[in-house]
Protein backbone atom coordinates (compact mmCIF):
# COMPACT_ATOMS: atom_id res chain seq x y z
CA UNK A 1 77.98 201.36 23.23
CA UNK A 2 79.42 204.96 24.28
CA UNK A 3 77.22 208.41 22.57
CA UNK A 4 80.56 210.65 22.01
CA UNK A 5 79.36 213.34 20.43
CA UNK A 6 75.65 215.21 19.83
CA UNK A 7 75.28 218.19 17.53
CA UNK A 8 71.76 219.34 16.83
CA UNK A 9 70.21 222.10 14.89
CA UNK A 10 66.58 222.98 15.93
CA UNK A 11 65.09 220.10 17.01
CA UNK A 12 62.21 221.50 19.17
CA UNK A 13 63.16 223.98 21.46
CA UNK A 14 67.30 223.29 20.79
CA UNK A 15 68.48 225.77 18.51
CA UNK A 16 72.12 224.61 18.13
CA UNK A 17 74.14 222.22 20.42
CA UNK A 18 77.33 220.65 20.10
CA UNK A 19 78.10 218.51 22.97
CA UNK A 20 80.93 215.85 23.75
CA UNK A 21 80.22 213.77 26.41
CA UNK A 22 81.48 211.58 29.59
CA UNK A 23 81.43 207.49 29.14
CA UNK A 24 80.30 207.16 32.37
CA UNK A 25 77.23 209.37 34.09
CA UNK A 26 75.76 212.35 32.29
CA UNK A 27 73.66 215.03 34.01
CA UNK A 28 71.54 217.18 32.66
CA UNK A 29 70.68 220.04 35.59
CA UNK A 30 68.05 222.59 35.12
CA UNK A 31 64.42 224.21 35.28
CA UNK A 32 61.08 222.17 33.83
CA UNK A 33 60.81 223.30 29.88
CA UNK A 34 64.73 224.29 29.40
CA UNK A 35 64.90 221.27 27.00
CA UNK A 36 66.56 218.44 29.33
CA UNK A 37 63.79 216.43 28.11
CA UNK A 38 64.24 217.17 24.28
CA UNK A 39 67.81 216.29 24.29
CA UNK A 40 67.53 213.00 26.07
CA UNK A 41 64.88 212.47 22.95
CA UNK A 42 67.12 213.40 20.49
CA UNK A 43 69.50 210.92 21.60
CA UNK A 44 66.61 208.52 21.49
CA UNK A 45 65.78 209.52 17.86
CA UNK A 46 69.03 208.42 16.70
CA UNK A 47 68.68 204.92 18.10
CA UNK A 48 64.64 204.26 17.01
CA UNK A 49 64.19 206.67 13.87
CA UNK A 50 61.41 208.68 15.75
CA UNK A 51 60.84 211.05 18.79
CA UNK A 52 59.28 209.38 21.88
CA UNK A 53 57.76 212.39 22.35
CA UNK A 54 56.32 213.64 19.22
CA UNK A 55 54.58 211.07 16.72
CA UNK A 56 54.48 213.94 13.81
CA UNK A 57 58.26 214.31 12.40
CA UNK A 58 57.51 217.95 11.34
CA UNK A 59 56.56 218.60 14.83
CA UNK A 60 60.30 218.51 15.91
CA UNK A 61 61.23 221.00 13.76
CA UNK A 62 61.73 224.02 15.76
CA UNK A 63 58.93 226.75 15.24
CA UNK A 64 59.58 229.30 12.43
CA UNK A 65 62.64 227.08 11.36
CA UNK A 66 62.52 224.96 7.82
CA UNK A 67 64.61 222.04 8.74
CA UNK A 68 65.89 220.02 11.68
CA UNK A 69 69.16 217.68 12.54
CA UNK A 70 70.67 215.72 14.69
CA UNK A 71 73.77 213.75 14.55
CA UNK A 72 75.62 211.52 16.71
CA UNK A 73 79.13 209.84 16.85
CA UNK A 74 79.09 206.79 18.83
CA UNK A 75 81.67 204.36 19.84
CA UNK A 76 80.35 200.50 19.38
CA UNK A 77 82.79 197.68 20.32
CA UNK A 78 85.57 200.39 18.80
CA UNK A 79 84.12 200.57 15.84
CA UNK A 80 83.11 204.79 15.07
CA UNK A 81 79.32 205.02 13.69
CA UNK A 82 77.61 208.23 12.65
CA UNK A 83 74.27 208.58 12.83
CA UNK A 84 72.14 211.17 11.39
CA UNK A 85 68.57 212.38 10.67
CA UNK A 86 68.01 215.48 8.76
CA UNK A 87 64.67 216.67 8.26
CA UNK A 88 63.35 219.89 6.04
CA UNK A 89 59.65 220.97 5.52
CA UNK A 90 58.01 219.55 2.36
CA UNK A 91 60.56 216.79 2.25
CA UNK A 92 60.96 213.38 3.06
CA UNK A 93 63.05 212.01 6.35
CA UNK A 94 66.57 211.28 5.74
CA UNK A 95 68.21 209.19 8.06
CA UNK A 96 71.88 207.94 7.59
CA UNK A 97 74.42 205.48 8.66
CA UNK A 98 77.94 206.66 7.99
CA UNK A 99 76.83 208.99 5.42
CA UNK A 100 74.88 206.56 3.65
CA UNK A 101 71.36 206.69 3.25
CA UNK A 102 68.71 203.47 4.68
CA UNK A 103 66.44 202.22 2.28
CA UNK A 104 63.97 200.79 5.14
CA UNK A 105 64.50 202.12 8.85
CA UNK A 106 63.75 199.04 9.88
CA UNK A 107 67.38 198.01 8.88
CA UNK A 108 68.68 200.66 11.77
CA UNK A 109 66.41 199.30 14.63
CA UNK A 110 69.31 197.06 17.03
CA UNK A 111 72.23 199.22 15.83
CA UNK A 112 71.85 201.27 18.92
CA UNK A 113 70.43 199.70 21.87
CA UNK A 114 68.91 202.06 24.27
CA UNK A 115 66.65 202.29 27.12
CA UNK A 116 64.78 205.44 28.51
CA UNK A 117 62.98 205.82 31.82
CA UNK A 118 60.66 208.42 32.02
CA UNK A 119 57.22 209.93 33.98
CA UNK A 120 55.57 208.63 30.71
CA UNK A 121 55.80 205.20 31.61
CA UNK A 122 53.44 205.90 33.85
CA UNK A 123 51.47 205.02 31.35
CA UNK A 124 52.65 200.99 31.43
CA UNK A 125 50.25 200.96 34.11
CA UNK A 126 47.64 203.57 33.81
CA UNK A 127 46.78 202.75 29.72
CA UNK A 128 45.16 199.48 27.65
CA UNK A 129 46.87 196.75 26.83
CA UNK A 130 48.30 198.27 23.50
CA UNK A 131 50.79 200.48 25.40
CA UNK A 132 52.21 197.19 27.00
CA UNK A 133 52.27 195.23 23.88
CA UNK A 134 54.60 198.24 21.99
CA UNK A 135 56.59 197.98 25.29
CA UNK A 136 56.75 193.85 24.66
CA UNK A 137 57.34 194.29 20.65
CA UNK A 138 59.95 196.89 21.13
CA UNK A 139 62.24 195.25 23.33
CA UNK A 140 61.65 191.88 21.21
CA UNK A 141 62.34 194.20 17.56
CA UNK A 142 65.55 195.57 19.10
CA UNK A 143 67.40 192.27 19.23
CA UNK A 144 65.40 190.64 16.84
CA UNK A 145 64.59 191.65 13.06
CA UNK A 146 62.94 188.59 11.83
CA UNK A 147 60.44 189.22 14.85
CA UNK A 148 59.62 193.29 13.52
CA UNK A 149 59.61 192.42 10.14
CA UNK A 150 56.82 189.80 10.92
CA UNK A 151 54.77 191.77 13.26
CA UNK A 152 54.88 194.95 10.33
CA UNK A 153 53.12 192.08 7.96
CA UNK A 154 50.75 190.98 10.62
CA UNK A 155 49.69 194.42 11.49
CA UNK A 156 49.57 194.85 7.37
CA UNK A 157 47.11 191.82 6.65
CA UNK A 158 44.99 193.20 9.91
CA UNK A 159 44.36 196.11 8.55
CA UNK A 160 43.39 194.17 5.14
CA UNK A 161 40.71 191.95 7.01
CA UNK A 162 39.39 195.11 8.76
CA UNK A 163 38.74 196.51 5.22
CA UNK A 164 37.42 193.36 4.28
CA UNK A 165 34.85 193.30 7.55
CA UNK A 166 33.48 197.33 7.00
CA UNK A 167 32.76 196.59 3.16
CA UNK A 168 30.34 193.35 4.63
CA UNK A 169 29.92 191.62 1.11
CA UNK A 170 33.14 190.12 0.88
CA UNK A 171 33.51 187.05 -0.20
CA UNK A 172 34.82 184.07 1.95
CA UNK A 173 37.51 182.86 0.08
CA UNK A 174 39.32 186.48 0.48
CA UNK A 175 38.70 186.23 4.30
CA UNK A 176 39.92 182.26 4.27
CA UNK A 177 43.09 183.58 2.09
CA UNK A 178 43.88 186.72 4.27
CA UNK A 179 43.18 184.44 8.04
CA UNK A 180 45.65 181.70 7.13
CA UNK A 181 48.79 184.33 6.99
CA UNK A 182 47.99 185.92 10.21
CA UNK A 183 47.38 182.40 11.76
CA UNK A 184 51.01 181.55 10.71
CA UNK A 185 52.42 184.85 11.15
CA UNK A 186 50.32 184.96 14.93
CA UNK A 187 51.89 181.89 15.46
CA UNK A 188 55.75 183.02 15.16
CA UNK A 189 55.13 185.98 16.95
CA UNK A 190 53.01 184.68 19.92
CA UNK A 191 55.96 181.56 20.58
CA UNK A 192 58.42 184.63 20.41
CA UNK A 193 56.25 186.87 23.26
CA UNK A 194 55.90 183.64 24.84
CA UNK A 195 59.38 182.85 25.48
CA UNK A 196 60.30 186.41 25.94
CA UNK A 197 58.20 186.83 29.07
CA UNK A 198 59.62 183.67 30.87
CA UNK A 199 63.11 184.94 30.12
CA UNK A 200 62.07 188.52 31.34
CA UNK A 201 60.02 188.21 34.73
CA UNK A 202 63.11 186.54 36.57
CA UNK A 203 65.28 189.65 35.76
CA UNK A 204 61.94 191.93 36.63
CA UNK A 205 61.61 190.33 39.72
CA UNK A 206 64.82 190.99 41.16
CA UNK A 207 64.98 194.25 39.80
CA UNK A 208 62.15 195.12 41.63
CA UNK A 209 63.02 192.98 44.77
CA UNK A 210 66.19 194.85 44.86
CA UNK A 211 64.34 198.70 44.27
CA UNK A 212 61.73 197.92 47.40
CA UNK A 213 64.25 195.66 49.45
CA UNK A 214 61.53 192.99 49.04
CA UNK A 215 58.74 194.59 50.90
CA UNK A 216 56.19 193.65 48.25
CA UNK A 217 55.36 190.93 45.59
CA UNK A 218 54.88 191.87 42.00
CA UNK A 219 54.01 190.06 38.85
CA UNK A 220 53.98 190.03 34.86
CA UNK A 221 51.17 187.23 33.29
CA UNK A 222 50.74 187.13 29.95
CA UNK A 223 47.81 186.81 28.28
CA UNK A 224 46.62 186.00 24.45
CA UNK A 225 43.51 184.27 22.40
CA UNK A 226 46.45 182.32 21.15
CA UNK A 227 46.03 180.31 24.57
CA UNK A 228 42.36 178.92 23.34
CA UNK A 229 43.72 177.75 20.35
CA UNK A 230 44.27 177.85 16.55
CA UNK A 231 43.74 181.64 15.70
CA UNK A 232 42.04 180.71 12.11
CA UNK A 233 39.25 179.07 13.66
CA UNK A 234 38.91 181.68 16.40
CA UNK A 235 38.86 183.80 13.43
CA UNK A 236 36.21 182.11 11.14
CA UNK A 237 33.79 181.49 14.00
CA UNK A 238 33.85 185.52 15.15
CA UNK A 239 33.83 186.61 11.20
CA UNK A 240 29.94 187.36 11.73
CA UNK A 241 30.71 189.35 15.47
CA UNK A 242 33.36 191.23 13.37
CA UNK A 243 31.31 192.45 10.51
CA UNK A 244 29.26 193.46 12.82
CA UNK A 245 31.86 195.46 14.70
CA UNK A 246 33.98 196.72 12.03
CA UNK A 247 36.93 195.25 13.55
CA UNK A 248 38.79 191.91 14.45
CA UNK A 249 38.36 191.02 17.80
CA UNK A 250 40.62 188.24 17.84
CA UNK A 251 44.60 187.57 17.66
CA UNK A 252 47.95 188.72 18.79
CA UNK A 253 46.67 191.78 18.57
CA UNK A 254 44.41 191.55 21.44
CA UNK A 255 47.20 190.06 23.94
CA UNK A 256 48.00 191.45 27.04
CA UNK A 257 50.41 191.94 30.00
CA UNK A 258 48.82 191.62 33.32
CA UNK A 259 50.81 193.68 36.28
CA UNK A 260 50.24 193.02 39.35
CA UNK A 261 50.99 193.72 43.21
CA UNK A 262 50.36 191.26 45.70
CA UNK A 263 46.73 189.22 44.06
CA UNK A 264 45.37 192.50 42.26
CA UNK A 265 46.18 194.81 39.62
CA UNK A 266 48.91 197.38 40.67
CA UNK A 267 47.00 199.69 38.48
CA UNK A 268 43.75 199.65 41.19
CA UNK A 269 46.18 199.35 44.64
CA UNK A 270 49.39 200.46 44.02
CA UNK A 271 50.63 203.61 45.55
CA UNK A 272 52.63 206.29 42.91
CA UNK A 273 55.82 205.29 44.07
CA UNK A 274 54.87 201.63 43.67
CA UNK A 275 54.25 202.26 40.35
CA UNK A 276 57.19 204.18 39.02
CA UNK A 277 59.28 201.27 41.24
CA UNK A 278 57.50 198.58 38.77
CA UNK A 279 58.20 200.81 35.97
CA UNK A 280 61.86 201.87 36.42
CA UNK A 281 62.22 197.50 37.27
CA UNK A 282 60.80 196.89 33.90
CA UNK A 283 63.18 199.42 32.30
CA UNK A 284 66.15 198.09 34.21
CA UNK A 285 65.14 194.31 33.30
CA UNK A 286 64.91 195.59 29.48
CA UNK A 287 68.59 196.75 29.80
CA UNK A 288 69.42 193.61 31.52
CA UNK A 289 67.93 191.45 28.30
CA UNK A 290 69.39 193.71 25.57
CA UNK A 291 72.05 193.60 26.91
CA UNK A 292 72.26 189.77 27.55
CA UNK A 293 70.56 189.43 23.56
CA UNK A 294 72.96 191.88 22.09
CA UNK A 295 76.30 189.54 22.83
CA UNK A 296 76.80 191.50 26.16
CA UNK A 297 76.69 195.27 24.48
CA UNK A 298 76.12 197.77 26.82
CA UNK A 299 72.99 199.85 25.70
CA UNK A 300 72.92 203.38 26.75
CA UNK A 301 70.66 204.00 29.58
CA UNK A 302 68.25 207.02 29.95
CA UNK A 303 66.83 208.45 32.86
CA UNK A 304 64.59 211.64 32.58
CA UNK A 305 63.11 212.98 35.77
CA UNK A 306 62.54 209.23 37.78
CA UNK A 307 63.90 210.42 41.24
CA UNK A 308 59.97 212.75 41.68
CA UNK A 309 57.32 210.57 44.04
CA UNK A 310 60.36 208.33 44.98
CA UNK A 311 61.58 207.97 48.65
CA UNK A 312 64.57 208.35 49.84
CA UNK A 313 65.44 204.39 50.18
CA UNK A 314 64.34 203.85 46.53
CA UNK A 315 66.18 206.46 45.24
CA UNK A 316 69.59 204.99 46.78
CA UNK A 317 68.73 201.59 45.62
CA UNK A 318 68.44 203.14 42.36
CA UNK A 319 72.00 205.18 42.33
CA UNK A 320 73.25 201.78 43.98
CA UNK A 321 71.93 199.46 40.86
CA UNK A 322 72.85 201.79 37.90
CA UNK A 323 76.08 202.68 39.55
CA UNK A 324 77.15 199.06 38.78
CA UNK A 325 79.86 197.65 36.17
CA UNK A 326 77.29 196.04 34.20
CA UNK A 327 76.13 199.73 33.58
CA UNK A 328 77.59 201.70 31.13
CA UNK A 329 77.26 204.94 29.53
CA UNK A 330 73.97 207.09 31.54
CA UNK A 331 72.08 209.88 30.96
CA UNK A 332 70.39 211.44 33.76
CA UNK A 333 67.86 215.06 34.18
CA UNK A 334 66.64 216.42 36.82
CA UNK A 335 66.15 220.02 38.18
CA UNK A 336 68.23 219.53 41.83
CA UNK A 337 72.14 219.49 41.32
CA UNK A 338 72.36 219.51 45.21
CA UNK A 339 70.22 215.92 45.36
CA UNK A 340 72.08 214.95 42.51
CA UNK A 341 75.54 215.63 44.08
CA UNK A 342 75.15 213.89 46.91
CA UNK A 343 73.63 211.15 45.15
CA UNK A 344 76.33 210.64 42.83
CA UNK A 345 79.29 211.41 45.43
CA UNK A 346 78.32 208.27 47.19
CA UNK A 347 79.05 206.03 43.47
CA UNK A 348 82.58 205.16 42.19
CA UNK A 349 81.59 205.88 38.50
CA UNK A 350 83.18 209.10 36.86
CA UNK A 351 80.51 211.86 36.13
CA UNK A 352 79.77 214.73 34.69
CA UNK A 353 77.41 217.91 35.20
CA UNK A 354 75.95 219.92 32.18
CA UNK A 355 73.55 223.16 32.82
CA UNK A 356 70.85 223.19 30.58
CA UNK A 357 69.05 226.96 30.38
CA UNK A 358 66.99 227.98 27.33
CA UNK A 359 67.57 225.31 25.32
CA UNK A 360 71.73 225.65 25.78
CA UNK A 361 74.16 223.90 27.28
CA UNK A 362 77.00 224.58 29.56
């Protein structure tokens, strides 16, 4: 998969771009707040139907404008496909395929495979358990429909038995009804996470081996209610609990992804450039599985800003990793061209330098 060409009117602080770019290795040069950022999220917009940034569409609109777009012409297996989201204040999101319209976004999510590596991920290790359950569900939805179009019911008939538990004189047969499609749905989706994660840690692991030259020993366990068994008697048995609390304290839901380093938690003793190491290994084993999922299409990789709190060692393992042939198309910011020259100079991948100032390009 190959991004040929970008054009985007005023998405955030990007008036107008056009921009063709290099199959190879992108970079994006230039000061914090120039829009470096912004553009990588563009690109991500066009492969997951939102910002990464920016939950509220009209937020992306750039201020005192009355519309936004961004379109993209990329090259998959040959085959041209233009993508396109327009967006206008007081109107509805349209997002396109070939200049037809989707009914359900959901039917885009795969087209594009993509994976971005950014400071946020920071918060894989810093946040709850829900930020590493989206990461788990949206590497699982990008290869696999059946799997999003599930979880979007399950996460539909939770928020039904949470109504149920704050009105408190609901009847049992709606709870009874309502418990036995999450316990099937729960099912699917937990044997899905489950084999997922013992397909994933291998390629994690040696990621990450390969990033610290296997000074330290990481982990991924997995962790769900699913494991004490059958979710509709977990369920009935906490129904009292959950009136009480006004939420449902049991199911997929709940699960979790335990990281650690050495016996503990990276998040309590791992260093910062521990952390973005376990991070950027996670993001590199996504690739790695899309990839593999995908029938061996290259998804484009995204890197905004990783190189900060790195050392010099991990940085070169980096280059050295990405700089591979089962690496394609790359996308890389960062506010040293110097660093990045010398970097790059030591790869045999073509590249190419763009200048981002004020939201333009050169």
């Amino acid at each position: 998969m190959y991004l040929n060409h970008l054009s985007i009117l005023n998405y955030k602080n990007l008036a107008e771009l056009e921009i063709d770019f290099e199959k190879g290795v992108n970079c994006l040069i230039g000061d914090n707040g120039v829009g470096k950022t912004n553009l990588l999220d563009a690109i991500y917009y066009l492969a997951c139907c939102k910002s990464r940034l920016t939950p509220v569409d009209l937020q992306n609109i750039r201020h005192d404008e009355q519309f936004m777009m961004v379109q993209g012409n990329f090259d998959r297996a040959g085959v041209l496909e233009e993508i396109g989201i327009g967006l206008k204040r007081g109107q509805r999101k349209s997002f396109k395929r070939n200049g037809k319209e989707y009914e359900r976004l959901s039917d885009h999510i795969g087209l594009v495979p993509l994976v971005i590596v950014s400071p946020e991920d920071a918060s894989l290790i810093a946040d709850g358990s829900e930020i590493r359950r989206k990461f788990m569900d949206g590497v699982i939805s990008q290869y696999d429909r059946e799997y999003l179009y599930k979880l979007l019911r399950y996460n539909r008939l939770l928020l039904q038995r949470n109504t149920l538990l704050k009105s408190q004189d609901s009847e049992d047969s709606l709870y009874d009804v309502c418990e036995l499609q999450m316990e099937e749905l729960a099912v699917y989706l937990y044997q899905k996470r489950l084999s997922f994660i013992k397909e994933f840690v291998p390629i994690f692991n040696r990621y990450y081996n390969l990033i610290s030259q296997e000074k330290e020993k990481v982990g991924i366990n997995y962790r769900s209610h699913l494991q004490d068994g059958e979710l509709k008697s977990q369920l009935e048995f906490s129904r009292r609990r959950d009136i009480i609390l006004g939420y449902t304290s049991k199911g997929i839901h709940k699960d979790e992804l335990e990281l650690t380093l050495g016996d503990y938690p990276i998040k309590m003793v791992g260093s910062q450039g521990q952390g973005k190491s376990f991070v950027i290994s996670l993001r590199l084993a996504q690739f790695d599985f899309l990839k593999e999922a995908n029938g061996g299409e290259t998804p484009l990789l995204l890197l905004d800003d990783i190189f900060d709190k790195l050392d010099a060692g991990r940085v070169t393992q980096i280059i050295k990793i990405v700089s591979g042939d089962e690496f394609g198309q790359i996308f890389i910011t960062d506010t040293n061209r110097e660093h990045l020259d010398k970097l790059l100079s030591e790869t045999v991948r073509n590249y190419k330098i763009y200048r981002v100032e004020s939201g333009k390009i050169q």
